[in-house]
N, C-alpha and C. Protein backbone atom coordinates (compact mmCIF):
# COMPACT_ATOMS: atom_id res chain seq x y z
N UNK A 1 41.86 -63.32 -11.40
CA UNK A 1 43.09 -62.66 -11.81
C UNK A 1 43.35 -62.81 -13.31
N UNK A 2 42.69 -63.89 -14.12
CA UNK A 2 42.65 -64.01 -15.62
C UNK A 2 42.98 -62.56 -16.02
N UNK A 3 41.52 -62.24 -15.84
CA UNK A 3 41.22 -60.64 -17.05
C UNK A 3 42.72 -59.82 -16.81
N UNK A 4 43.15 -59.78 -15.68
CA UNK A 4 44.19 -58.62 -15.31
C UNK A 4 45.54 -59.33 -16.18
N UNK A 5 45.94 -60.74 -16.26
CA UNK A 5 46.97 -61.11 -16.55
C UNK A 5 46.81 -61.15 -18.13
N UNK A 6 45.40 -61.14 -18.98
CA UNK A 6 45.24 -61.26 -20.42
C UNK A 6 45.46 -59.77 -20.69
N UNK A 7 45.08 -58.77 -20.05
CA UNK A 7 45.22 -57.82 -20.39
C UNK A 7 46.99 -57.20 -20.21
N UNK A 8 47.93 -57.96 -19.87
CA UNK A 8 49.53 -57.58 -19.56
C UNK A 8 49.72 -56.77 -18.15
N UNK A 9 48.91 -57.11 -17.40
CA UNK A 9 48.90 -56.89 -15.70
C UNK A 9 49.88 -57.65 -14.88
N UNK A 10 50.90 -57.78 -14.87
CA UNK A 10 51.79 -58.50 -13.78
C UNK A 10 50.93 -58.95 -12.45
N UNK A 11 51.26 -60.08 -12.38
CA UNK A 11 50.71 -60.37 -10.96
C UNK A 11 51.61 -61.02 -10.37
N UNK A 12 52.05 -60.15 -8.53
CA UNK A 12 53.16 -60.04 -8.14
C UNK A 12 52.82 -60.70 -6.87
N UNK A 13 53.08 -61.95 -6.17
CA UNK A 13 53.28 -62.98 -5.31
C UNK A 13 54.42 -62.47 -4.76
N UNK A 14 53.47 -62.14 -3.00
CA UNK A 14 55.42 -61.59 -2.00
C UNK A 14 54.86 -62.33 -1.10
N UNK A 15 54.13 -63.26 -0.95
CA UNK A 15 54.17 -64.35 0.11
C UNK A 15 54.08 -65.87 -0.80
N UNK A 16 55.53 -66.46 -0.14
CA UNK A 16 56.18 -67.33 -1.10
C UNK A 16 54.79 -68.53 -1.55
N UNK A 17 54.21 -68.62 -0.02
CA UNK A 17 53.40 -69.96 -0.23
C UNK A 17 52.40 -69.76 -1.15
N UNK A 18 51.89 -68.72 -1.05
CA UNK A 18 50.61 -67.79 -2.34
C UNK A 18 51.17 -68.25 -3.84
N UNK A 19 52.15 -67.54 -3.68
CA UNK A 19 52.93 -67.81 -5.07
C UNK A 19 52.90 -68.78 -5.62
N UNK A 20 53.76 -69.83 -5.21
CA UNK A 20 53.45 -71.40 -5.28
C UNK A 20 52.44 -71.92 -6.15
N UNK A 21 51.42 -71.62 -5.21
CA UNK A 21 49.82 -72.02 -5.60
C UNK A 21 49.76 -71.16 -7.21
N UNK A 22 50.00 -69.96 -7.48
CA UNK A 22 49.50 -69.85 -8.66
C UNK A 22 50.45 -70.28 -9.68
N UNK A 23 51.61 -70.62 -9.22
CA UNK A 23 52.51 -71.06 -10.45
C UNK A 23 53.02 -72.53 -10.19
N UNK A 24 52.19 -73.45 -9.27
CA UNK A 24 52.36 -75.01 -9.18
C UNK A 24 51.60 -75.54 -8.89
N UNK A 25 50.59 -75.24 -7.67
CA UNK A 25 49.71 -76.22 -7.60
C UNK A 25 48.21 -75.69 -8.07
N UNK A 26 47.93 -74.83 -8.87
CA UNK A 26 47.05 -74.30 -9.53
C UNK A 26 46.60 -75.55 -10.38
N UNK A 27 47.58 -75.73 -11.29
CA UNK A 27 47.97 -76.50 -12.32
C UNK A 27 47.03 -78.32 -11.94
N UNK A 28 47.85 -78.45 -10.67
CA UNK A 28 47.02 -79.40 -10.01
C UNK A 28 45.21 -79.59 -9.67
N UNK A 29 45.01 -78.40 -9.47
CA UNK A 29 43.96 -78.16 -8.59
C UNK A 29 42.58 -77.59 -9.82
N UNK A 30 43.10 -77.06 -10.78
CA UNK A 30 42.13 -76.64 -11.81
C UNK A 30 43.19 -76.77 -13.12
N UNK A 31 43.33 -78.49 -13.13
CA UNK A 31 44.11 -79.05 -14.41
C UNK A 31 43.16 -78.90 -16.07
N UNK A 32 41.84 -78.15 -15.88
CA UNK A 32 41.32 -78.39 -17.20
C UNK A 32 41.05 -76.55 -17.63
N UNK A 33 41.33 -75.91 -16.17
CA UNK A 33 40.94 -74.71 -16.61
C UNK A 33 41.85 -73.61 -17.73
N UNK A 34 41.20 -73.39 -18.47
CA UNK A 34 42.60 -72.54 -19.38
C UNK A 34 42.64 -71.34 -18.79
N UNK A 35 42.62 -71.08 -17.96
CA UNK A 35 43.41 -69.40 -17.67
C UNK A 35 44.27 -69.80 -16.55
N UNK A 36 44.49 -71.08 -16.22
CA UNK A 36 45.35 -71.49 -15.41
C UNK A 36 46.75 -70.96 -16.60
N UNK A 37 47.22 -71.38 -17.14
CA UNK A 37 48.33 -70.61 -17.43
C UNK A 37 48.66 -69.53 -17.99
N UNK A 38 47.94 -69.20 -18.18
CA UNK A 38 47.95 -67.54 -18.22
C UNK A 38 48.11 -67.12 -16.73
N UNK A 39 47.23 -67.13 -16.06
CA UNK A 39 47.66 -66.76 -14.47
C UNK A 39 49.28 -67.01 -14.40
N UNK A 40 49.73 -68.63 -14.37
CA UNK A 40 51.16 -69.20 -14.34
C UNK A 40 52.23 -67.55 -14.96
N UNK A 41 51.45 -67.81 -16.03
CA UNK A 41 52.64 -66.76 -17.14
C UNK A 41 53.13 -65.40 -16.46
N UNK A 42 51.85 -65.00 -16.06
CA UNK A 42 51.97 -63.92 -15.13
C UNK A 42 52.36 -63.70 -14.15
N UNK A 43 52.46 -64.40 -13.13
CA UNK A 43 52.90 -64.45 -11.92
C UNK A 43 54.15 -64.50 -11.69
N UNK A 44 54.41 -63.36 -10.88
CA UNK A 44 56.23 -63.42 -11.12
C UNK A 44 56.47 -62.95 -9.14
N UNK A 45 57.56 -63.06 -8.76
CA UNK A 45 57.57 -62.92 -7.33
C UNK A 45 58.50 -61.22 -7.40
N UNK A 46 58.77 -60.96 -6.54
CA UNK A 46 59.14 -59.51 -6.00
C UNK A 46 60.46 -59.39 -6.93
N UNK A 47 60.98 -60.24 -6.87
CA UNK A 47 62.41 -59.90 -7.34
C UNK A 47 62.73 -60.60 -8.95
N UNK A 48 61.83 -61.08 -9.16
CA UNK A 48 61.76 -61.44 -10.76
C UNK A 48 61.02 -60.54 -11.36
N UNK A 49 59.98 -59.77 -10.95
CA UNK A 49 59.23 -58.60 -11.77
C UNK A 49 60.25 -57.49 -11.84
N UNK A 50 60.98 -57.45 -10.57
CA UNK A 50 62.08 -56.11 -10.49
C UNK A 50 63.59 -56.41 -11.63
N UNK A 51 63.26 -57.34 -11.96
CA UNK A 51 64.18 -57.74 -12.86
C UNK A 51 64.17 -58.20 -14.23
N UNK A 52 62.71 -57.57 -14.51
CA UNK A 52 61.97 -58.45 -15.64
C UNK A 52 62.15 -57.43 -16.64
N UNK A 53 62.16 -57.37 -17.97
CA UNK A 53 62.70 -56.33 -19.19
C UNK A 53 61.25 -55.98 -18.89
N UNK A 54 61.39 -55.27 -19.61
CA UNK A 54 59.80 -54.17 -19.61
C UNK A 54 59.31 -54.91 -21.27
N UNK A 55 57.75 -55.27 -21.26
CA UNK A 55 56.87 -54.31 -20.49
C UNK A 55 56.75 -54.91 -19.20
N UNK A 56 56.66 -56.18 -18.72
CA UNK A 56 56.69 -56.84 -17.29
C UNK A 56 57.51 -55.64 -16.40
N UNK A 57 58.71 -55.88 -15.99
CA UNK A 57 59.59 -55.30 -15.26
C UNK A 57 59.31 -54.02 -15.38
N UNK A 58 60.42 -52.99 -14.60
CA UNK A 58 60.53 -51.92 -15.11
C UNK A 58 62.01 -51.59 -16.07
N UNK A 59 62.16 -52.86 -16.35
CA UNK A 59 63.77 -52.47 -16.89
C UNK A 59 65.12 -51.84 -16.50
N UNK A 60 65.71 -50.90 -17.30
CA UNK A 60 66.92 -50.45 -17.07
C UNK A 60 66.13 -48.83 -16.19
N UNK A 61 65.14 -48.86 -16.14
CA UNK A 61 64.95 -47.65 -15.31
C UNK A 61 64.63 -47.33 -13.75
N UNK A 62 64.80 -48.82 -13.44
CA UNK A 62 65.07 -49.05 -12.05
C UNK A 62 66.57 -49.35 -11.37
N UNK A 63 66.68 -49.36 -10.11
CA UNK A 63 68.03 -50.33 -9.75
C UNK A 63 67.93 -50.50 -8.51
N UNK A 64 68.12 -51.25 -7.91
CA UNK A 64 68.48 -51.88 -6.62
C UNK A 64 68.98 -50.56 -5.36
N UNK A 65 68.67 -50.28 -4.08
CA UNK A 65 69.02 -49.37 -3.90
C UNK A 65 70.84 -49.78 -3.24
N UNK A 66 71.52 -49.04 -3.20
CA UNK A 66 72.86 -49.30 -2.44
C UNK A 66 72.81 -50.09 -1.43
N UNK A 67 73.60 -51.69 -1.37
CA UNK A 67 73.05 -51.99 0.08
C UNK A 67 74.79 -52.15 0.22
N UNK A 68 76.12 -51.65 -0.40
CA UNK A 68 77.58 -52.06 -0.18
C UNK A 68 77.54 -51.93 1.46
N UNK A 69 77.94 -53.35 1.76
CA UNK A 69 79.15 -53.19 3.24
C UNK A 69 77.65 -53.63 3.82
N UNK A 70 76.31 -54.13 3.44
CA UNK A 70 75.28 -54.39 4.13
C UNK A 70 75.18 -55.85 4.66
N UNK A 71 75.46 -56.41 5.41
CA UNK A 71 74.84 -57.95 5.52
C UNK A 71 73.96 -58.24 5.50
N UNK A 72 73.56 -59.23 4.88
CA UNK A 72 72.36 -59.72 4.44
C UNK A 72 71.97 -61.28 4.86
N UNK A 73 71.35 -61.87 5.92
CA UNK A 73 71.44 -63.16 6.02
C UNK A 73 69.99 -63.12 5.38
N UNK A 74 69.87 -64.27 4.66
CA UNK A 74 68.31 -64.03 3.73
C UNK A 74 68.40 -66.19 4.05
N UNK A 75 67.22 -66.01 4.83
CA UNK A 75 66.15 -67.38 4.48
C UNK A 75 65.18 -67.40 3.72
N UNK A 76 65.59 -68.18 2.33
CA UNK A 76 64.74 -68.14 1.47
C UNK A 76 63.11 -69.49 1.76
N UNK A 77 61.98 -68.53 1.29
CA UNK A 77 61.14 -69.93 1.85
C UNK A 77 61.29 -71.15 1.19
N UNK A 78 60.90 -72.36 1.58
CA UNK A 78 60.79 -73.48 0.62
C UNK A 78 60.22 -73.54 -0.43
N UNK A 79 59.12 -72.82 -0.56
CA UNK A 79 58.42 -72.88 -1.79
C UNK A 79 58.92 -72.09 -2.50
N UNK A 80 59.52 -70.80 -2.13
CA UNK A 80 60.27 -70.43 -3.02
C UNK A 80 60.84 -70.80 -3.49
N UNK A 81 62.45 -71.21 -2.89
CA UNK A 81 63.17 -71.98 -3.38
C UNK A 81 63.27 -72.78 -4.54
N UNK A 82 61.97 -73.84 -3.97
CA UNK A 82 61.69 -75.24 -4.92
C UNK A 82 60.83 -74.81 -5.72
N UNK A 83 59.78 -74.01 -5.72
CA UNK A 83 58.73 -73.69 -6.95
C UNK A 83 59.35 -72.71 -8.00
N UNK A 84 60.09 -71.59 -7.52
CA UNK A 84 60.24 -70.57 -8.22
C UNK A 84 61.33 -70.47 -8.36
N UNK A 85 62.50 -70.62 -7.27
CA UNK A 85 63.68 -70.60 -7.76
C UNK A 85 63.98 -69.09 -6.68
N UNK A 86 65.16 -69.29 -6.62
CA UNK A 86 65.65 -67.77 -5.66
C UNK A 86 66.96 -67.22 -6.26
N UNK A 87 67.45 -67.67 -7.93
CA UNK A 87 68.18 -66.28 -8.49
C UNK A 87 67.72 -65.32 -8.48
N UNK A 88 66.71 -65.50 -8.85
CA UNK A 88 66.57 -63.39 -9.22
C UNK A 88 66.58 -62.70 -7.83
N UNK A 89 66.28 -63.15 -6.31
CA UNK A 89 66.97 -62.92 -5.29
C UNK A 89 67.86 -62.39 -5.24
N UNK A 90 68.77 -63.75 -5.14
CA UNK A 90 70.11 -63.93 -5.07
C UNK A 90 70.77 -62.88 -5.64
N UNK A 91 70.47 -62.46 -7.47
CA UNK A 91 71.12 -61.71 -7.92
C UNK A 91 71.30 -60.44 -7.42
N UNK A 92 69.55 -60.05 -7.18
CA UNK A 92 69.48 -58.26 -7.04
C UNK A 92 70.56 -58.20 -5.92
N UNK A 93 70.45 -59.10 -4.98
CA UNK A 93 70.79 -58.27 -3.88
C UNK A 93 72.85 -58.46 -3.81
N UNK A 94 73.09 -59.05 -4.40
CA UNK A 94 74.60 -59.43 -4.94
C UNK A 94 74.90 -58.07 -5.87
N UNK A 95 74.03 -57.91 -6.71
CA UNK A 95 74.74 -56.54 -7.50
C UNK A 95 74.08 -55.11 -6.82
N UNK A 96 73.82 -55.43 -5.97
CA UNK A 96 73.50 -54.14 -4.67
C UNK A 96 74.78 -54.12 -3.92
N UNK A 97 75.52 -54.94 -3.97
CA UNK A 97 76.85 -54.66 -3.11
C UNK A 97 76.62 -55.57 -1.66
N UNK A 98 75.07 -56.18 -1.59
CA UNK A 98 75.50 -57.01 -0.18
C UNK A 98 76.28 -58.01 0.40
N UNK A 99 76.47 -58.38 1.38
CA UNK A 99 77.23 -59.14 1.75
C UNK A 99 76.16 -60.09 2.12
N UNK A 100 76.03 -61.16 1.34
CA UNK A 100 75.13 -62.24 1.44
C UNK A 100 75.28 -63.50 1.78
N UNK A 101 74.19 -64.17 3.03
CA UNK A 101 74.61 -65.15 3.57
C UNK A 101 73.28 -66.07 3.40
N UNK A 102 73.44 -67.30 2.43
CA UNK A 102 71.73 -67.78 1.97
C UNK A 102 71.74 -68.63 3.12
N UNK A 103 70.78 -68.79 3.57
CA UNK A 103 70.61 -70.23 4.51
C UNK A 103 69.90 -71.00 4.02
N UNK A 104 70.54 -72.57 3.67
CA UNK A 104 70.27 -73.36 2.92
C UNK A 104 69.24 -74.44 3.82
N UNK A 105 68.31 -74.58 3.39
CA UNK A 105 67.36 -75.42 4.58
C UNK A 105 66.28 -75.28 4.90
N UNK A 106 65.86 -75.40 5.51
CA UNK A 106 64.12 -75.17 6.23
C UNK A 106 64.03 -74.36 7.53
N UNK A 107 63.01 -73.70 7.78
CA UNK A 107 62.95 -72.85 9.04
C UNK A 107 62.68 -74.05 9.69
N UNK A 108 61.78 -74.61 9.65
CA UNK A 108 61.12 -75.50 10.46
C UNK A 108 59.52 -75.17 10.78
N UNK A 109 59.28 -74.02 10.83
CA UNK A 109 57.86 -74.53 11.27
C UNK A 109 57.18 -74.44 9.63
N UNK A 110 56.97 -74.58 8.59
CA UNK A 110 56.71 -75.05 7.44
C UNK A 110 55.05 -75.15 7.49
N UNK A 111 54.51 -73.52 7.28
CA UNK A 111 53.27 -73.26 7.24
C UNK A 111 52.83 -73.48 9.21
N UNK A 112 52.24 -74.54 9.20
CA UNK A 112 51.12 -74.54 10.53
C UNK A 112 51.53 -75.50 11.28
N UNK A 113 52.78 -76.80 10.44
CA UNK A 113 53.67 -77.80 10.94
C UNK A 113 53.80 -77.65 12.62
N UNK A 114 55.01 -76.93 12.81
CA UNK A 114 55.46 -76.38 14.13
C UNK A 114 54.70 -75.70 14.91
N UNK A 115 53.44 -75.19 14.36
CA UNK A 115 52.25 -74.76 15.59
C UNK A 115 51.25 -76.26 16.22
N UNK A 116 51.44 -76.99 15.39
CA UNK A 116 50.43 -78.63 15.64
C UNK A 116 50.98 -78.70 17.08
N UNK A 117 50.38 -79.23 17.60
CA UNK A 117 50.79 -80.64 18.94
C UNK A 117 51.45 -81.54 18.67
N UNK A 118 52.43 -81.59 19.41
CA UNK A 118 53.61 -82.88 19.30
C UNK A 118 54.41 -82.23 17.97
N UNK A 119 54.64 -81.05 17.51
CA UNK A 119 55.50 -81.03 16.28
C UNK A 119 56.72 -79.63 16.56
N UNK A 120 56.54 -79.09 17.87
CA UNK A 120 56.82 -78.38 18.50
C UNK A 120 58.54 -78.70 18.30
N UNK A 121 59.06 -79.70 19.01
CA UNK A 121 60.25 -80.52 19.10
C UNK A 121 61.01 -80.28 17.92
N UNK A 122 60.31 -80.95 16.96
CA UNK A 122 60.47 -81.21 15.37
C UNK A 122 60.94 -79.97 14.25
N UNK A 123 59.96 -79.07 14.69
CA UNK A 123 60.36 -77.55 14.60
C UNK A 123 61.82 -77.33 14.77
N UNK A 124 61.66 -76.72 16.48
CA UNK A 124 62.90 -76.20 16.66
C UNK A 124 64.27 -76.92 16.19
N UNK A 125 64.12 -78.17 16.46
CA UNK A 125 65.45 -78.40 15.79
C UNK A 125 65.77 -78.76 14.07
N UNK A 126 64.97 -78.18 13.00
CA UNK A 126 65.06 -78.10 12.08
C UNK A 126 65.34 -76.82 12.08
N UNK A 127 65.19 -75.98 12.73
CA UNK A 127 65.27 -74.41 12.85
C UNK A 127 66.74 -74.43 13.50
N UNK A 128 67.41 -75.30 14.22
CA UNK A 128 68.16 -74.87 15.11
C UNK A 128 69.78 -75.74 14.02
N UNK A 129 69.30 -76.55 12.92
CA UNK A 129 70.22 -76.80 12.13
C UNK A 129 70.71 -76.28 11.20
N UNK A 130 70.16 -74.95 10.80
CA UNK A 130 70.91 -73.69 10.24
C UNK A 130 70.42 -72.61 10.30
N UNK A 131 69.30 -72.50 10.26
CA UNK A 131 68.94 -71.06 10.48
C UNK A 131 69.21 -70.12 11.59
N UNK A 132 69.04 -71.15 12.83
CA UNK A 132 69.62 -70.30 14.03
C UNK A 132 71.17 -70.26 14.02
N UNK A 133 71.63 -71.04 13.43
CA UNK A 133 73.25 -70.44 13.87
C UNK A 133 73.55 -69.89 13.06
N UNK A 134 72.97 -69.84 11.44
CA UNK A 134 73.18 -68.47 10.28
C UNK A 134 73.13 -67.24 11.29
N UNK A 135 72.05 -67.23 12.01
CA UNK A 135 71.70 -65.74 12.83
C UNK A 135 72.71 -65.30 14.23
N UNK A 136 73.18 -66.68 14.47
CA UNK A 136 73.91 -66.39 16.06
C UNK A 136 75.11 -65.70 15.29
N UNK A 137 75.85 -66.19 14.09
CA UNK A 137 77.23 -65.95 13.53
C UNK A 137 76.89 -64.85 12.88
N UNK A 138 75.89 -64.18 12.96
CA UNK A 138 75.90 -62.72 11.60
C UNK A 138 75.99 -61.36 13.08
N UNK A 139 76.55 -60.34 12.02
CA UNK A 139 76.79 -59.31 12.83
C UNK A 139 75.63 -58.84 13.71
N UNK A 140 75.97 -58.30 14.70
CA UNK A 140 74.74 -57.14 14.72
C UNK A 140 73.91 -56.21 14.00
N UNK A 141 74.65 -55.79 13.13
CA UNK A 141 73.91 -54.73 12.38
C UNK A 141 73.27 -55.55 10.97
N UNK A 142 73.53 -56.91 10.88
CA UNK A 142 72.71 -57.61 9.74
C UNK A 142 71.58 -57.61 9.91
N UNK A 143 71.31 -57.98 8.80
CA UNK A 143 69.45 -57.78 8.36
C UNK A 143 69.32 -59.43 8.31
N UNK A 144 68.07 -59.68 8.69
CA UNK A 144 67.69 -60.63 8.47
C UNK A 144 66.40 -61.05 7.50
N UNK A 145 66.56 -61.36 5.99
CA UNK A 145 65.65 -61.34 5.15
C UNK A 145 64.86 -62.51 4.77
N UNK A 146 63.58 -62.54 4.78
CA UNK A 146 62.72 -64.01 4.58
C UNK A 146 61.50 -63.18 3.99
N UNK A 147 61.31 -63.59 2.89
CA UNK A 147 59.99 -63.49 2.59
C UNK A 147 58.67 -64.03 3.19
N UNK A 148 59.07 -65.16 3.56
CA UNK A 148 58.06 -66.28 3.98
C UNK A 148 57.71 -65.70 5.63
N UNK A 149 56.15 -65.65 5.72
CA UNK A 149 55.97 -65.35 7.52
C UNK A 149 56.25 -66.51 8.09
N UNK A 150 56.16 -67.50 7.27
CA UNK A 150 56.66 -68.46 8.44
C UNK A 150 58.09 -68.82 9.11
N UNK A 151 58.95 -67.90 7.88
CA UNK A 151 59.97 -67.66 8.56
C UNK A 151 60.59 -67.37 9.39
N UNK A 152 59.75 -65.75 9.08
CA UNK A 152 60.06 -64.89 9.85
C UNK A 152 58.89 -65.09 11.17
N UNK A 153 58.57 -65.52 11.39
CA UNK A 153 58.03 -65.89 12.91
C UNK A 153 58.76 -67.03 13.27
N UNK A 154 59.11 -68.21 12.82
CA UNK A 154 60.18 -68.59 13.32
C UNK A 154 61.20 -68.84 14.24
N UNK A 155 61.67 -67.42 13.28
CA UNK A 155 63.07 -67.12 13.40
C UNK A 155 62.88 -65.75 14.53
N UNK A 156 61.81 -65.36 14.95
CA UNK A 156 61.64 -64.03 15.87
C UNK A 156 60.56 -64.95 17.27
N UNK A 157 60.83 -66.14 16.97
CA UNK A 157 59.69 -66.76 18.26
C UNK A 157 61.10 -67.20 18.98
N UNK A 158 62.41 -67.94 17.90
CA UNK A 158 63.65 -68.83 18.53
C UNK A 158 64.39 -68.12 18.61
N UNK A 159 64.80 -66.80 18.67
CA UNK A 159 65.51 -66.16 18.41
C UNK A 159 65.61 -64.70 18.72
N UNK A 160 65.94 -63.73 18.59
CA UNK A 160 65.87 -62.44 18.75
C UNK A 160 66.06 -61.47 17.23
N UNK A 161 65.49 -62.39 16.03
CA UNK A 161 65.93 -61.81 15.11
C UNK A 161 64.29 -61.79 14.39
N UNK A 162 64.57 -60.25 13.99
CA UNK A 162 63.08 -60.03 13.44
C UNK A 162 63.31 -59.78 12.26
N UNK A 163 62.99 -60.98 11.30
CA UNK A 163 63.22 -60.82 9.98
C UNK A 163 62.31 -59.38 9.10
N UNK A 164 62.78 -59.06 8.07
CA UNK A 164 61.96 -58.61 7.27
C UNK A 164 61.89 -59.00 5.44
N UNK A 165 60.94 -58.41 4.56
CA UNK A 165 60.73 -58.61 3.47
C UNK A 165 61.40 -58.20 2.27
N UNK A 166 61.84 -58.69 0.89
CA UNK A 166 62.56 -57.84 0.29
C UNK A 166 62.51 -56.20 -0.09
N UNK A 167 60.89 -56.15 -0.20
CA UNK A 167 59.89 -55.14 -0.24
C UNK A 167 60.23 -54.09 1.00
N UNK A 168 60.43 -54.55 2.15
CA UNK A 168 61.03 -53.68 3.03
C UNK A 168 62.51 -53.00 2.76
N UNK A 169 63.06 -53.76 2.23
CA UNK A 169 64.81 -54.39 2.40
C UNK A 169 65.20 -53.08 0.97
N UNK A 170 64.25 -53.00 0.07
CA UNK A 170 63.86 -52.08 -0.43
C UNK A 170 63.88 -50.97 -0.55
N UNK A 171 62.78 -50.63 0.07
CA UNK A 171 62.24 -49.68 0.97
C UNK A 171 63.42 -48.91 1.90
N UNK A 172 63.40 -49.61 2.85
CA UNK A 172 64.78 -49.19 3.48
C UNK A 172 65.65 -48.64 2.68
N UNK A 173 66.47 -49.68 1.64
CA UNK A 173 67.50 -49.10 1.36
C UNK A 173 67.34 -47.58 0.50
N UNK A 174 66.12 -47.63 0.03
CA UNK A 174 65.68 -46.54 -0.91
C UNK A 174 65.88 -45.67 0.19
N UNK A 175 65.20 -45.40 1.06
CA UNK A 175 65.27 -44.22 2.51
C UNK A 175 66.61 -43.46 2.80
N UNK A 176 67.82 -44.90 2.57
CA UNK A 176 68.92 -44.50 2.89
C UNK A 176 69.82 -43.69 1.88
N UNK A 177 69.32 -44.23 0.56
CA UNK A 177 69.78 -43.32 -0.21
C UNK A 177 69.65 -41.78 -0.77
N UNK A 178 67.94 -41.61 -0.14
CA UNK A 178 67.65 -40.35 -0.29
C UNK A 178 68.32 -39.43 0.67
N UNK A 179 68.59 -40.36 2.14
CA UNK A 179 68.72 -39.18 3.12
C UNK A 179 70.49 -39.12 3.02
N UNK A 180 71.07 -39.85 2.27
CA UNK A 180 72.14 -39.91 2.17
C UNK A 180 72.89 -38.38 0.78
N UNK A 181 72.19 -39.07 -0.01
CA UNK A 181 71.89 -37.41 -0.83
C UNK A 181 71.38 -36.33 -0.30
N UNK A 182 70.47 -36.14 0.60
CA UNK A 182 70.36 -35.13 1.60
C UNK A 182 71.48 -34.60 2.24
N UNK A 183 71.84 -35.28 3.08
CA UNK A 183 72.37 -35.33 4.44
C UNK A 183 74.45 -35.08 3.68
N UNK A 184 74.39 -36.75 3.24
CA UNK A 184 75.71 -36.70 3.02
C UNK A 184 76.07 -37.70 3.48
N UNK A 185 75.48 -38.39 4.56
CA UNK A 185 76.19 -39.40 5.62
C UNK A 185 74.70 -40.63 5.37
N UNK A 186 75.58 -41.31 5.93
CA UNK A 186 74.51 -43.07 6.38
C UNK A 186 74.18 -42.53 7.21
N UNK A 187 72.68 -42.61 7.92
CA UNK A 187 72.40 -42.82 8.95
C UNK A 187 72.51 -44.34 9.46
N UNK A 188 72.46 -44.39 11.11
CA UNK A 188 72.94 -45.55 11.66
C UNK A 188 71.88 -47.04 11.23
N UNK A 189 71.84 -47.87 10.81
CA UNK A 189 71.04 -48.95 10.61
C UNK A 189 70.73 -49.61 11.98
N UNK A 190 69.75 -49.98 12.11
CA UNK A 190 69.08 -51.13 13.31
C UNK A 190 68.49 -52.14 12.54
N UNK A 191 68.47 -53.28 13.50
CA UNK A 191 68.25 -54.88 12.94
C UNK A 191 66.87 -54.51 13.30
């Protein structure tokens, strides 16, 4: 990934634990190599490139699509969190108009943790000390957002809630705004 990041190539990490690795434990792992930070420099996650001035970002010529009156329960992953940080998250989706609910904590199964033998237990009730009742107390029509698959399997193995990605969350909302300029009206949202 050097050549792409020397040449002003963004390199965009949407699975938190990936990410990580090129902007923390890289550093660790090939401490003498010099394109280790250059990779670092480059590497930005979904919602820090979407927010990044140009030439990185796309600047003032993007925006967030409408998410007003949307709930948003968002489990951010750990590594996110702790490696990268989850303002630029936090922000987009706050000046989108959502109604945002962070869940502060751990899913619990933490990569391959909660799939082991004997860690099963350990799991669920790290899962069941906020994340599941973030989800029991949110509306029906909330979204449930995690970057991390380990979240979102999780949280759709304990639960009935099938998370999705910001990249979706996105996506979506972009959909809604076109057909909304179409149409005139919201169409109905499903979780």
């Amino acid at each position: 990934m050097a050549p792409f990041a020397a040449n002003g190539i963004p390199i965009v990490g949407v699975e938190p634990s990936c990410t990580a690795v090129l902007r923390s434990d890289m550093e660790d792992l090939l401490d003498d190599d010099p394109r280790v930070a250059l990779v670092k420099e480059m590497t930005f996650t979904l919602a820090e490139l979407l927010s990044a001035p140009k030439p990185f970002g796309p600047g003032e010529s993007w925006s967030m699509p409408d998410l007003t009156g949307l709930e948003v329960v968002a489990q951010p992953h750990c590594h996110h969190y702790s490696v990268m940080g989850w303002a630029a998250d936090e922000a987009l989706l706050l000046s989108a108009g959502a109604e945002l609910t962070k869940v502060t904590g751990c899913c619990g199964l933490a990569g391959n943790f909660g799939m082991e033998k004997g860690h099963y237990d350990v799991s669920a009730r790290i899962a069941g000390a906020r994340l599941l009742p973030a989800l029991e107390r949110a509306n029906p029509d909330a979204v449930f957002l995690a970057d991390g698959f380990s979240c979102r399997t999780q949280a759709e193995q304990l639960s009935v809630s099938r998370g999705i990605h910001l990249a979706e969350l996105i996506r979506d909302g972009m959909a809604v705004q076109r057909h909304m300029s179409d149409e005139g009206r919201i169409p109905a949202r499903s979780r």
